[in-house]
PDB file of N, CA and C in Angstrom:
ATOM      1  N   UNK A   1       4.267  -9.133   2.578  1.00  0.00           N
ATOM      2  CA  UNK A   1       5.664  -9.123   2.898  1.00  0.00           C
ATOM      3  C   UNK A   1       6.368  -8.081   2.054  1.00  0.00           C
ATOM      4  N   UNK A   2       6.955  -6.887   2.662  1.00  0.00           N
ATOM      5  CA  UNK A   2       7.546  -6.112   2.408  1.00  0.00           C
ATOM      6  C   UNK A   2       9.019  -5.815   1.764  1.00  0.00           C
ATOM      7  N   UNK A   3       9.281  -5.861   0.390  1.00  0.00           N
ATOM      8  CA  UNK A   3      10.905  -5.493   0.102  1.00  0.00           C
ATOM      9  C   UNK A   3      11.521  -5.109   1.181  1.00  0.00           C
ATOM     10  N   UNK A   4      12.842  -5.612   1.687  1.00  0.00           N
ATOM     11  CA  UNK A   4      13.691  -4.648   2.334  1.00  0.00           C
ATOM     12  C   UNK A   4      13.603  -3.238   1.811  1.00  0.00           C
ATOM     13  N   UNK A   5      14.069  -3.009   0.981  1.00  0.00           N
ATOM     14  CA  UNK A   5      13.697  -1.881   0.636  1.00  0.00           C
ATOM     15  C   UNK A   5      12.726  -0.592   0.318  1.00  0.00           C
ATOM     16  N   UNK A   6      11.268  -1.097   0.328  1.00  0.00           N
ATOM     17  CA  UNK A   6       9.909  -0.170   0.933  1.00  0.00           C
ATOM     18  C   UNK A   6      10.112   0.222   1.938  1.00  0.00           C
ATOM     19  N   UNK A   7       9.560   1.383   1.971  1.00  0.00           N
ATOM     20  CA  UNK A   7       9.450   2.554   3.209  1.00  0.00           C
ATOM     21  C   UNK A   7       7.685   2.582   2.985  1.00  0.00           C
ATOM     22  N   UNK A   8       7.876   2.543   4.466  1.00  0.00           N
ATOM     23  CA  UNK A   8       6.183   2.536   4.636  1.00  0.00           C
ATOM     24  C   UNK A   8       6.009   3.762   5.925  1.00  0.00           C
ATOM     25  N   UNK A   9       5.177   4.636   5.599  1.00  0.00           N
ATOM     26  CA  UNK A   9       4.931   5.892   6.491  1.00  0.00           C
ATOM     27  C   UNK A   9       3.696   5.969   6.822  1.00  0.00           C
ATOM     28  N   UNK A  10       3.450   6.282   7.648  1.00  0.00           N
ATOM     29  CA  UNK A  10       1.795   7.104   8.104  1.00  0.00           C
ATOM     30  C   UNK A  10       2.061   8.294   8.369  1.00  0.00           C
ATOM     31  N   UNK A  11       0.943   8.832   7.938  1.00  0.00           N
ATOM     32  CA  UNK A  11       0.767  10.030   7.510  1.00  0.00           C
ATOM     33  C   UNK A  11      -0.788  10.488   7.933  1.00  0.00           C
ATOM     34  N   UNK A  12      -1.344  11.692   7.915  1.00  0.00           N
ATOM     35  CA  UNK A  12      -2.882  12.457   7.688  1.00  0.00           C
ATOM     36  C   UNK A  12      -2.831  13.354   6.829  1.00  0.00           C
ATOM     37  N   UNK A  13      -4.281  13.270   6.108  1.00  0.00           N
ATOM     38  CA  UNK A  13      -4.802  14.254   5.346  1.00  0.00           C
ATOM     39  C   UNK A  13      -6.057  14.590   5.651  1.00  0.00           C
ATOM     40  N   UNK A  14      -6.302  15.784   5.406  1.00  0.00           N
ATOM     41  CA  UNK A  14      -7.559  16.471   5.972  1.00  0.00           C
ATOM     42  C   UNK A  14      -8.070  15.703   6.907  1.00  0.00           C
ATOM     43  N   UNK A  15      -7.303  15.730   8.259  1.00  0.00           N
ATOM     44  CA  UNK A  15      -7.633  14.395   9.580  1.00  0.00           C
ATOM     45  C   UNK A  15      -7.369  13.255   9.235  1.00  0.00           C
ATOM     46  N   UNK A  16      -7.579  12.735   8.439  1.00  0.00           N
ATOM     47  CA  UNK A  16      -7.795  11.091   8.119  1.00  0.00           C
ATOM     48  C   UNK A  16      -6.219  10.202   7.861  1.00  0.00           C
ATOM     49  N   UNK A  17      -6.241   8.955   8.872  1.00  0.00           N
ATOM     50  CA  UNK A  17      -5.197   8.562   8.745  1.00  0.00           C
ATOM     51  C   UNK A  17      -4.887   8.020   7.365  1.00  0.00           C
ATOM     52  N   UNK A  18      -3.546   7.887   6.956  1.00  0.00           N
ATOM     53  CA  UNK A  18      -2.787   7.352   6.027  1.00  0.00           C
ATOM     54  C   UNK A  18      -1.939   6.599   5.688  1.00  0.00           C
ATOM     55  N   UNK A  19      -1.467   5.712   4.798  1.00  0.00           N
ATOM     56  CA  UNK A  19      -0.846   4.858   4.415  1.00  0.00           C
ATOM     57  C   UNK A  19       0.118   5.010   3.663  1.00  0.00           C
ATOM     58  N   UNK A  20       1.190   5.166   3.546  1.00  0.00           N
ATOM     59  CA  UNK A  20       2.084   5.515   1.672  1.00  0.00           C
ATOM     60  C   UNK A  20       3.302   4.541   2.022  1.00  0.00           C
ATOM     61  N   UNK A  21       3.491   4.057   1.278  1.00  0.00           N
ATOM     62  CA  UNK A  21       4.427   2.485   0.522  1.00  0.00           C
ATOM     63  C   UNK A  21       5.205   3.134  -0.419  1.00  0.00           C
ATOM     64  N   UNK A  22       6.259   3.655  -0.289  1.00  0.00           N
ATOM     65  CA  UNK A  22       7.291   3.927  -1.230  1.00  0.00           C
ATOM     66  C   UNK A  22       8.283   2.737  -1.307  1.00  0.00           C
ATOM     67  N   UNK A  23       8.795   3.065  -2.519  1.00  0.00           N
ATOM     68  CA  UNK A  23       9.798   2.254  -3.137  1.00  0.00           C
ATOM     69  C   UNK A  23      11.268   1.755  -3.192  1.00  0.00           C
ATOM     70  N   UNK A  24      11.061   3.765  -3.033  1.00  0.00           N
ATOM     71  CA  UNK A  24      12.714   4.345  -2.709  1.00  0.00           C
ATOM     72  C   UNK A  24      12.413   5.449  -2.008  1.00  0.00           C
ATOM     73  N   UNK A  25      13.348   5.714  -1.128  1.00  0.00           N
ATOM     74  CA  UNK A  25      13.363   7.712  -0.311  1.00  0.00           C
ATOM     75  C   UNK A  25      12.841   8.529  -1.570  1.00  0.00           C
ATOM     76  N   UNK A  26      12.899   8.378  -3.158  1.00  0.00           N
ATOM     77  CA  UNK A  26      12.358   9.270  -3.683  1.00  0.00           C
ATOM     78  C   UNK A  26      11.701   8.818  -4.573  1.00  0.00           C
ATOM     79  N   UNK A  27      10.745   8.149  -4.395  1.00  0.00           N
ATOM     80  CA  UNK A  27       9.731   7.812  -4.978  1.00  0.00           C
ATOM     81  C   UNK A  27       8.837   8.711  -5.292  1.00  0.00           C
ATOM     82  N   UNK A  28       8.418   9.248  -7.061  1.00  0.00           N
ATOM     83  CA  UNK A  28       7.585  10.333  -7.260  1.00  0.00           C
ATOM     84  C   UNK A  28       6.195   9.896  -6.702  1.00  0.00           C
ATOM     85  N   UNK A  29       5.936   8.601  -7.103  1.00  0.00           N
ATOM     86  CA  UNK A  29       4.143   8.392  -7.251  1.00  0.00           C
ATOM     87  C   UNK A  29       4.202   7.527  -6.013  1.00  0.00           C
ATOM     88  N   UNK A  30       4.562   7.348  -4.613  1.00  0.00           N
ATOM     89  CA  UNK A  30       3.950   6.520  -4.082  1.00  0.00           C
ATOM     90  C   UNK A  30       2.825   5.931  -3.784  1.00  0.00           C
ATOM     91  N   UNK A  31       2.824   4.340  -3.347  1.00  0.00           N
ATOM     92  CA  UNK A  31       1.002   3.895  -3.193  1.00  0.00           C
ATOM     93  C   UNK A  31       0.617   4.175  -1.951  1.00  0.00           C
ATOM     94  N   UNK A  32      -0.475   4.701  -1.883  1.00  0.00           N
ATOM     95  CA  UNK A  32      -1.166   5.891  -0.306  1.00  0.00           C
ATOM     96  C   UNK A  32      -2.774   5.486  -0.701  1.00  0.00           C
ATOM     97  N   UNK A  33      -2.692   5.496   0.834  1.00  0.00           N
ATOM     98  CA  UNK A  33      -4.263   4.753   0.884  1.00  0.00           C
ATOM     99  C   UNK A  33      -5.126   5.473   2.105  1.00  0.00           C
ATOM    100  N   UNK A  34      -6.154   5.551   2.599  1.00  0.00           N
ATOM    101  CA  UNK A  34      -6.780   5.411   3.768  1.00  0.00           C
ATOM    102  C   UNK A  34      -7.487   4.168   4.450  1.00  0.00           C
ATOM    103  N   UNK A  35      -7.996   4.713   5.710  1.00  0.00           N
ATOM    104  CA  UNK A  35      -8.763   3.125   6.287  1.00  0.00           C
ATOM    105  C   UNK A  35      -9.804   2.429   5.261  1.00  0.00           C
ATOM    106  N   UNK A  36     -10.353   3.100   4.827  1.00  0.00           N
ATOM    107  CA  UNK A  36     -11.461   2.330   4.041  1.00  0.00           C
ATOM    108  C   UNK A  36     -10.856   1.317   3.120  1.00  0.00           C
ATOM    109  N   UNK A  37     -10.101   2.037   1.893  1.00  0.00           N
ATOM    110  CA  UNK A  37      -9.341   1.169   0.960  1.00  0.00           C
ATOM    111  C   UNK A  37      -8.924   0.381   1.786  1.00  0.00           C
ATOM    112  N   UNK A  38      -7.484   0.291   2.955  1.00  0.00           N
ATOM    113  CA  UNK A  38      -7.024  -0.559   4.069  1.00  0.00           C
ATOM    114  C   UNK A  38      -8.195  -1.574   4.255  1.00  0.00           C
ATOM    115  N   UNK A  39      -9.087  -1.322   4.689  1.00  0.00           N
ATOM    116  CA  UNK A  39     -10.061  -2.733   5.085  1.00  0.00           C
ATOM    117  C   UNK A  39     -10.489  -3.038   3.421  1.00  0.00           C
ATOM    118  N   UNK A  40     -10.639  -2.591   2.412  1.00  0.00           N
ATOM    119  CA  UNK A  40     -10.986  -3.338   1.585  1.00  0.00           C
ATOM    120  C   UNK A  40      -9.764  -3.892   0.782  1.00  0.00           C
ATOM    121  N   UNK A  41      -8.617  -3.603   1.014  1.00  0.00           N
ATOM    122  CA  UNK A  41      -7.528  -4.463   0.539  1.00  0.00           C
ATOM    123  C   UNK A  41      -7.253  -5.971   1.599  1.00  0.00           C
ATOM    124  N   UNK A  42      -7.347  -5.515   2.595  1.00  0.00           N
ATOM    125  CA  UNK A  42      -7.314  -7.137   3.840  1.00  0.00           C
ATOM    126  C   UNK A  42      -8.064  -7.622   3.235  1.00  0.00           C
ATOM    127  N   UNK A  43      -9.477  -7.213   3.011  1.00  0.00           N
ATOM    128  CA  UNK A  43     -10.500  -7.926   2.742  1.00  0.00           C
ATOM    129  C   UNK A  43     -10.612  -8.945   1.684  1.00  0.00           C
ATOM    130  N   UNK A  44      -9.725  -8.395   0.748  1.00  0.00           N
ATOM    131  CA  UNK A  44      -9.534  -9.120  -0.520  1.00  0.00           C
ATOM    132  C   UNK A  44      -8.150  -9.631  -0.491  1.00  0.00           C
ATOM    133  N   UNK A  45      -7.945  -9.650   0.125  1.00  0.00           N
ATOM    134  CA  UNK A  45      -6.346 -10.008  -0.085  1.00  0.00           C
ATOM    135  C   UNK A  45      -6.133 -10.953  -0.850  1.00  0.00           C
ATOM    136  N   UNK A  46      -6.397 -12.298  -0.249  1.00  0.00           N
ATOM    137  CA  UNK A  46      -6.303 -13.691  -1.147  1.00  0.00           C
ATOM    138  C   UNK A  46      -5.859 -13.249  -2.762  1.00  0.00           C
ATOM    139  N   UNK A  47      -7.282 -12.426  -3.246  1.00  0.00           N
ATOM    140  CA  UNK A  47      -7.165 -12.202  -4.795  1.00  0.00           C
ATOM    141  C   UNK A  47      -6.377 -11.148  -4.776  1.00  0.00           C
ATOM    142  N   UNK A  48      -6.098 -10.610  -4.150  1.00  0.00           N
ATOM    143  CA  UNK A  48      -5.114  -9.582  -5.139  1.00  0.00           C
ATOM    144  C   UNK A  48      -3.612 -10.093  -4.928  1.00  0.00           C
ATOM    145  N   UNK A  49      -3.049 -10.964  -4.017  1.00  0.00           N
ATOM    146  CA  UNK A  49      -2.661 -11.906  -3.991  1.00  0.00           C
ATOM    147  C   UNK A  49      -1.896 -12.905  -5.373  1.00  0.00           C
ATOM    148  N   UNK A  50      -3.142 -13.522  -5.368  1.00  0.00           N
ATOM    149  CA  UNK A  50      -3.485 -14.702  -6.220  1.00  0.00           C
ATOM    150  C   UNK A  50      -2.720 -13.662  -8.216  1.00  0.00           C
ATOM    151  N   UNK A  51      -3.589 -12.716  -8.228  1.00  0.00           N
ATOM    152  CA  UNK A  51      -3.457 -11.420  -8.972  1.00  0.00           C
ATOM    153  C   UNK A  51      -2.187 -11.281  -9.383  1.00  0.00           C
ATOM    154  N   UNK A  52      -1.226 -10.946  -8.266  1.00  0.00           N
ATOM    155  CA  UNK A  52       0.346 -10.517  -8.486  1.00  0.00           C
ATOM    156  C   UNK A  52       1.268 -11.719  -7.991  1.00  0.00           C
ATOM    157  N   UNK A  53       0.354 -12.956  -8.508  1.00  0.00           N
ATOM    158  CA  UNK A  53       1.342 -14.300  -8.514  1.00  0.00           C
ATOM    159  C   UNK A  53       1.252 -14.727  -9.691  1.00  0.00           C
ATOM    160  N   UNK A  54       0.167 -14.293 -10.776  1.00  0.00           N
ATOM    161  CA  UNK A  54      -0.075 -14.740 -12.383  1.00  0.00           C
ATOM    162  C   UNK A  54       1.233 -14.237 -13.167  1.00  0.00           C
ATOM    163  N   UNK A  55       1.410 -15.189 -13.835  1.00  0.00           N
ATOM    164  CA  UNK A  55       1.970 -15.330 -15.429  1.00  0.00           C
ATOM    165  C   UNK A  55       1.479 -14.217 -16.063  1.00  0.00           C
ATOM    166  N   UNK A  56       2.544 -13.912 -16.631  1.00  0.00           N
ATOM    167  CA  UNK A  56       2.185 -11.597 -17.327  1.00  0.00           C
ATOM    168  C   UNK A  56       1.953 -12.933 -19.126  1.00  0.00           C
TER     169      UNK A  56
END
């Protein structure tokens, strides 16, 4: 579930589709992914999940 505020784009690089999750319209470092990572983040989801619901 997405902030109102993330901007989520697709994009290609050298052919290959893309992912990037910005923050803000000017976000220096956005998070950018391809299919592979993509299926291995679904894949895990639960835990990474579980991950960014822990007590810092």
């Amino acid at each position: 579930m997405a902030d109102e505020k993330d901007i989520i784009e697709r994009d290609e690089f050298k052919g290959n589709k893309m992912l990037r999750i910005k923050r803000t319209e000017d976000d220096k470092y956005p998070f950018q992914f391809g299919k592979n990572k993509a299926k291995l983040i679904v894949r895990n989801f639960e835990e990474i999940k579980k991950f960014a619901e822990e007590e810092d």
